[in-house]
Every structure is written in structure tokens, then in C-alpha cells.
C-alpha atoms as a PDB file:
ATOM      1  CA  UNK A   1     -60.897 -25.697-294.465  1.00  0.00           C
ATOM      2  CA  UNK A   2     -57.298 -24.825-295.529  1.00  0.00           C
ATOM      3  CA  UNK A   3     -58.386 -22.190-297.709  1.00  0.00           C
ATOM      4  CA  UNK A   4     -60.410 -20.492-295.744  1.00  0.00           C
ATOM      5  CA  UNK A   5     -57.321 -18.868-293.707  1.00  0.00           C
ATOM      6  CA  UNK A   6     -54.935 -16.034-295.453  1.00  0.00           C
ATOM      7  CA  UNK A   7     -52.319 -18.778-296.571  1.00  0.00           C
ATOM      8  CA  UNK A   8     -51.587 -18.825-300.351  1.00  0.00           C
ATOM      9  CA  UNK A   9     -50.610 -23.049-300.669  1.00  0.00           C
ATOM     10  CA  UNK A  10     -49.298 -22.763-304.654  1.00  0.00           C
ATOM     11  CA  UNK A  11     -46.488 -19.687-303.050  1.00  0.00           C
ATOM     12  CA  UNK A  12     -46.058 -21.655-299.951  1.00  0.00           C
ATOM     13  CA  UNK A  13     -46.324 -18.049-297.693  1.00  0.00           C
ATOM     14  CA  UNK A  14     -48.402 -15.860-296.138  1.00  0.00           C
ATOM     15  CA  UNK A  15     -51.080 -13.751-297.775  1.00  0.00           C
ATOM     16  CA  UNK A  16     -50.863 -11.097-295.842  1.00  0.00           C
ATOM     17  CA  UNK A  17     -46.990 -10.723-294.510  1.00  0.00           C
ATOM     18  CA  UNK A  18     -46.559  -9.053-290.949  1.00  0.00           C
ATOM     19  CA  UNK A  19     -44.784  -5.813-293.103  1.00  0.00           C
ATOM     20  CA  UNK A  20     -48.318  -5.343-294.910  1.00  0.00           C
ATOM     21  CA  UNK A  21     -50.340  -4.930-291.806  1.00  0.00           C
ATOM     22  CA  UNK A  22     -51.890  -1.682-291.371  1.00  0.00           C
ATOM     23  CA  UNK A  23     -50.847  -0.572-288.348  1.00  0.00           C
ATOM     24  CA  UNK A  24     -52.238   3.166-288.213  1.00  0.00           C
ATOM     25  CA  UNK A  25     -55.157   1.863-288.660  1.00  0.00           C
ATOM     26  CA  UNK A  26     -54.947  -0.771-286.033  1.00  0.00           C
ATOM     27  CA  UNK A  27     -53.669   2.356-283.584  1.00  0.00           C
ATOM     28  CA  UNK A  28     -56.264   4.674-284.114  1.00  0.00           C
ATOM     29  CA  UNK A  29     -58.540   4.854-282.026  1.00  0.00           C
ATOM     30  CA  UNK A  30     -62.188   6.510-282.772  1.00  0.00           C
ATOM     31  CA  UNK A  31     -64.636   6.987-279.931  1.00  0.00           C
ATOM     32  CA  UNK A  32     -66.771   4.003-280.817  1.00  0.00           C
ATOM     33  CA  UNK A  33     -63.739   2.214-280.373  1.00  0.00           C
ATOM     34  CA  UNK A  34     -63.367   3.847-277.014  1.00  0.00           C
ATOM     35  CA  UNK A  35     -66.960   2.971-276.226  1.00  0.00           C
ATOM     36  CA  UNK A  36     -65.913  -0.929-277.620  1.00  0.00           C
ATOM     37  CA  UNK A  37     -63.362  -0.694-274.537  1.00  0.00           C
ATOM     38  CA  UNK A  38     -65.371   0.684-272.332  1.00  0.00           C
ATOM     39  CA  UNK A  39     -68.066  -2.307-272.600  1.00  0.00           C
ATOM     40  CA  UNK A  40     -65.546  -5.210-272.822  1.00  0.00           C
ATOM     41  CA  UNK A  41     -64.303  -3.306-269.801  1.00  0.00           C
ATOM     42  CA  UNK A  42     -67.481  -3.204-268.200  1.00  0.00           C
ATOM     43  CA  UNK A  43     -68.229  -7.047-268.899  1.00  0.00           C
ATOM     44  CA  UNK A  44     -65.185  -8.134-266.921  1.00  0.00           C
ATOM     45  CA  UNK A  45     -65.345  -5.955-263.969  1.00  0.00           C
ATOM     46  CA  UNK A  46     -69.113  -6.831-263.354  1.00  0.00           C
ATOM     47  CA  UNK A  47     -68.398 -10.374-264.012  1.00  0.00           C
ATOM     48  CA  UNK A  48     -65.157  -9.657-260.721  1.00  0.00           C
ATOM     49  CA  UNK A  49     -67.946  -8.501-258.553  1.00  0.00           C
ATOM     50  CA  UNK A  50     -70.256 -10.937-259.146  1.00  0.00           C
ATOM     51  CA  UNK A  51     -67.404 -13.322-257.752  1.00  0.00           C
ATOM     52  CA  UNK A  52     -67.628 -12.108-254.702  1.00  0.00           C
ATOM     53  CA  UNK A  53     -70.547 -13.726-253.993  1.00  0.00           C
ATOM     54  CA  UNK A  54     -70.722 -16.625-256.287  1.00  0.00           C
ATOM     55  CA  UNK A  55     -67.946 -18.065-257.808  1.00  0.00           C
ATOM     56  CA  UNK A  56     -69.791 -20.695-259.781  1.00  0.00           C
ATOM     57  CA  UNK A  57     -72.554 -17.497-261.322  1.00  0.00           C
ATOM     58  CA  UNK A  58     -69.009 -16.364-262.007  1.00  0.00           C
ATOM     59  CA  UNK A  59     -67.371 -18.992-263.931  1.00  0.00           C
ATOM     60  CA  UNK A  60     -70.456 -19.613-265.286  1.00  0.00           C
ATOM     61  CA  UNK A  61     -70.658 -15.464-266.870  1.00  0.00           C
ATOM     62  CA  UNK A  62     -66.580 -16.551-267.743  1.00  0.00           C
ATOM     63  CA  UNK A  63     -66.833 -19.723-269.776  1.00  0.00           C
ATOM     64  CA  UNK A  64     -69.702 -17.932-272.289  1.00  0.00           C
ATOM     65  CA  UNK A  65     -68.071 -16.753-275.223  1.00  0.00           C
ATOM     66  CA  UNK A  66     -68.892 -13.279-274.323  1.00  0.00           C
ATOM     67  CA  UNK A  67     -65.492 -11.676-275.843  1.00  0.00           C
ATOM     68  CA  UNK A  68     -65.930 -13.753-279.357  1.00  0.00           C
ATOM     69  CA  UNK A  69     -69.484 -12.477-279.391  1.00  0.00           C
ATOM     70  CA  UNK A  70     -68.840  -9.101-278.688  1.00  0.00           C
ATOM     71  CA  UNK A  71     -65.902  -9.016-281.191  1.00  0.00           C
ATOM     72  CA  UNK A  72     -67.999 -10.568-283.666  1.00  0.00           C
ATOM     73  CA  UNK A  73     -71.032  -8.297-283.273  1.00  0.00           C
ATOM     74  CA  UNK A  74     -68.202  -5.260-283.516  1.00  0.00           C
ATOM     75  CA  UNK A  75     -66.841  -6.795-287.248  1.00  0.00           C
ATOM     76  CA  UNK A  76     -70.518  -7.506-287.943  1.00  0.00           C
ATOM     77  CA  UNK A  77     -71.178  -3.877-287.549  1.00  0.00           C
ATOM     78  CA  UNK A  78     -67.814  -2.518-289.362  1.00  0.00           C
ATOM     79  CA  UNK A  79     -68.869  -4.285-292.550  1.00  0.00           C
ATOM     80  CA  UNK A  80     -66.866  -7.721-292.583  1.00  0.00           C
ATOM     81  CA  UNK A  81     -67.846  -9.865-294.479  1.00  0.00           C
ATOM     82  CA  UNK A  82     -69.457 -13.763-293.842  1.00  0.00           C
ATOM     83  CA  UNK A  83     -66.595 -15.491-294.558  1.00  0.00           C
ATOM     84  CA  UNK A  84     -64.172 -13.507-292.382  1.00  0.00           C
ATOM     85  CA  UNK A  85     -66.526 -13.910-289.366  1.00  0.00           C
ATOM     86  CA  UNK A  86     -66.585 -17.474-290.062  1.00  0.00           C
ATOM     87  CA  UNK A  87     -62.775 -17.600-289.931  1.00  0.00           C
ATOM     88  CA  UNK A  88     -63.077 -15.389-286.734  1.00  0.00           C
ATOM     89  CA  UNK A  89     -65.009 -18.112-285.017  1.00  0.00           C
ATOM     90  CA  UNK A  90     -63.664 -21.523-286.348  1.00  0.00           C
ATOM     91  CA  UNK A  91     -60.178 -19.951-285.804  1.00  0.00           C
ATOM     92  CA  UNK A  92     -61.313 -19.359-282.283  1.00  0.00           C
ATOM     93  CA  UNK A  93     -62.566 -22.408-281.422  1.00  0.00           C
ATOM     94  CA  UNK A  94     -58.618 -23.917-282.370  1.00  0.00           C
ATOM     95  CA  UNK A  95     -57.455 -21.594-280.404  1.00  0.00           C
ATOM     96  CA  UNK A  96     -59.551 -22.148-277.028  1.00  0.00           C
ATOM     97  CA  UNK A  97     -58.533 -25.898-277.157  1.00  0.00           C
ATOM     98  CA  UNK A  98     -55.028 -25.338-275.658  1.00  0.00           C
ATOM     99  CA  UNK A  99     -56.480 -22.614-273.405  1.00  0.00           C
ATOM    100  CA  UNK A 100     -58.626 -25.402-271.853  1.00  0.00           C
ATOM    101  CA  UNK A 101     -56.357 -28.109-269.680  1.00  0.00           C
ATOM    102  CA  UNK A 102     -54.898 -24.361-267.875  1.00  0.00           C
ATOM    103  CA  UNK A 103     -58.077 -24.414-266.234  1.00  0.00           C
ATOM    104  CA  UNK A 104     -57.787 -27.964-264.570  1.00  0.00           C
ATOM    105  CA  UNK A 105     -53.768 -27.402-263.888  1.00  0.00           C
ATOM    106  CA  UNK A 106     -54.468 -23.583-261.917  1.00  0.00           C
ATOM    107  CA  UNK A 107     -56.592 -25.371-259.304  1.00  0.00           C
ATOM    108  CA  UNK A 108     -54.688 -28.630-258.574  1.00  0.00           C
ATOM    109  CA  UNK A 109     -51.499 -26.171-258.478  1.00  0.00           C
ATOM    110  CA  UNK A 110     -53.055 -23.851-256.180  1.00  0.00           C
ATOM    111  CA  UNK A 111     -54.087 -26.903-254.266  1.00  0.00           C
ATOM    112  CA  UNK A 112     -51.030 -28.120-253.674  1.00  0.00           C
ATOM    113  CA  UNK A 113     -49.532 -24.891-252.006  1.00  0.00           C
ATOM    114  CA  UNK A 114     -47.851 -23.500-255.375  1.00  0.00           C
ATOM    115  CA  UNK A 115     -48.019 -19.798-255.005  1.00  0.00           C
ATOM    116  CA  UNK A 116     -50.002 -18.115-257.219  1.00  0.00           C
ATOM    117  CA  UNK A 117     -47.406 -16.633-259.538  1.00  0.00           C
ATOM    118  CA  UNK A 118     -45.120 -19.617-260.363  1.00  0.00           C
ATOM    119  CA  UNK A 119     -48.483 -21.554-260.932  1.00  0.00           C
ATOM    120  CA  UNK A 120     -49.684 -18.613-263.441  1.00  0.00           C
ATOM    121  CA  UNK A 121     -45.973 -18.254-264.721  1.00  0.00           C
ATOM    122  CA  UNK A 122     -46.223 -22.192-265.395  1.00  0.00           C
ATOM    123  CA  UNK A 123     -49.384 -22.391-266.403  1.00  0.00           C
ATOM    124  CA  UNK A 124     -48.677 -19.675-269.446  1.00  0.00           C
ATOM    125  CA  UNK A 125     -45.635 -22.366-270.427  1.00  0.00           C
ATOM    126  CA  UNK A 126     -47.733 -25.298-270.357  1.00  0.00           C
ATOM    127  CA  UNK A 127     -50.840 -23.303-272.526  1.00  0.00           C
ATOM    128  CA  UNK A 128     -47.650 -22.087-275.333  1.00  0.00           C
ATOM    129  CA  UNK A 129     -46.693 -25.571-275.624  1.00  0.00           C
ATOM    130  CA  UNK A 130     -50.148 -26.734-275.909  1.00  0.00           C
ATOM    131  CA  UNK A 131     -51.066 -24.430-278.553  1.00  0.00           C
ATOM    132  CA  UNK A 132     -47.817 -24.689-280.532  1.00  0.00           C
ATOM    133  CA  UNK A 133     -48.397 -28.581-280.558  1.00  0.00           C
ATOM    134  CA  UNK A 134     -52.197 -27.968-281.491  1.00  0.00           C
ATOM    135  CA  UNK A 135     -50.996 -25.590-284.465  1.00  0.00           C
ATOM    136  CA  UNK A 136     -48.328 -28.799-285.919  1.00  0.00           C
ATOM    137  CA  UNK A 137     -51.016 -31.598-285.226  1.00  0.00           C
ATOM    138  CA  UNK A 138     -53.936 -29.387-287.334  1.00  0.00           C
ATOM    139  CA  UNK A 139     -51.562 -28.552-289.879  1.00  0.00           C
ATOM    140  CA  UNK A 140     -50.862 -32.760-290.456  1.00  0.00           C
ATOM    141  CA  UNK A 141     -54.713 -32.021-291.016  1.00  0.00           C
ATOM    142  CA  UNK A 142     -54.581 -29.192-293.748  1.00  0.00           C
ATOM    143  CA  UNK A 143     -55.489 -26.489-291.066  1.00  0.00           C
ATOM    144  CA  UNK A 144     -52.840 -24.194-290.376  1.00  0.00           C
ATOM    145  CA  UNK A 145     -53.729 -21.519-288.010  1.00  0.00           C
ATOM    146  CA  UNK A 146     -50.151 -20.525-287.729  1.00  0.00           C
ATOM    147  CA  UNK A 147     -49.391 -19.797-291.236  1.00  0.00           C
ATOM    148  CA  UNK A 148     -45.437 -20.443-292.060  1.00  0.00           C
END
């Protein structure tokens, strides 16, 4: 599992340093990438009005992985290969672990007469802590999501 993410172990660094990351190509934008926007876009706002009548349809159209799919259809189609979608989706499923215990703490704030933005200000604390302790405990487990 530990080699499977851009970490080279024998140099004890990153494969791919933050100074080597293309960044015109990560801010150019083509139209399908407008169209990409427009869908994900799409997706969330239908997924708002269906809320207004059903909350639980709602969470329900939420908890899919519908932006992990959609990403990985959109690599699938601009040539990645296996092994990078692979590391798309087991790095995702770290990742979402933290995310989780927000969505238990939001309601029994809001239930308790927080206001909404101290409980989502607190709530974005709690989830950083969560995932920087998930990143140390996985590496103790030669996964390192975070590499150094």
C-alpha cells in the first residue's frame, strides 16, 4: 500500500514536490472542463431542491459517492491510468473517515441551540484534527497520505 502513493521511501521525500506541480495546466480551463463544472454544479443544486421536500431522499442523493464517481469517470476519460484511479479512490476512502463524526457533531450542536456558524466554524476544527490524527495513525501503518 505504501508504494502506491507519490512518496519515494529510499530519499525519504516527496515524488512530486509542490514547486513541480503544473499549475498552468491545473488553471486552464477548456470547455469540457467548463461543461465538468457545469454538471457537478448541476448535481448539487438538484440534490438542494430535492431537500425541500425530503430531507432523507436528500441525504440519501448526499452520502453516494457521486463527486468520486464523477471525478473518476472525468480521469477515466482523460487517459489516467488504473493505478492512479486506484490511488484516487483508496486515497479517498482515508480521507472520508475524518469527514464522518462532523456529521453526528452538526446535529447534536444545532440541537443544542449553537448557532449555525460557530457549530460549522467548530465543526471544520474538529474534522482538521481528525484528519491530521488519521494521517499519523495510517502512517504507524505504512500509509502515508500526507507525504512528509
Amino acid at each position: 500500500m505504501a508504494g502506491s502513493y507519490p512518496y519515494d521511501f529510499a530519499r525519504r521525500k516527496p515524488r512530486f514536490p509542490m514547486n513541480r506541480i503544473p499549475w498552468d495546466k491545473i488553471l486552464t480551463f477548456t470547455p469540457l472542463d467548463l461543461g465538468k463544472v457545469f454538471l457537478s454544479a448541476l448535481i448539487i443544486v438538484v440534490v438542494n431542491k430535492v431537500q425541500l421536500f425530503n430531507d432523507r431522499l436528500s441525504a440519501l442523493l448526499i452520502a453516494l459517492p457521486l463527486t468520486s464517481l464523477i471525478a473518476m469517470i472525468w480521469m477515466h476519460h482523460a487517459g489516467q491510468s488504473s493505478q492512479r484511479l486506484a490511488n484516487h479512490a483508496e486515497g479517498t476512502f482515508w480521507f472520508v473517515l475524518p469527514t464522518l463524526p462532523m456529521f453526528l457533531i452538526i446535529p447534536w450542536m444545532l440541537r443544542r441551540e449553537w448557532g449555525f456558524w460557530s457549530t460549522l466554524a467548530a465543526n471544520c476544527v474538529i474534522t482538521v484534527a481528525l484528519f491530521w490524527l488519521t494521517v499519523i495513525i495510517l502512517r504507524k501503518f505504512g500509509i502515508d497520505l500526507m507525504p512528509k
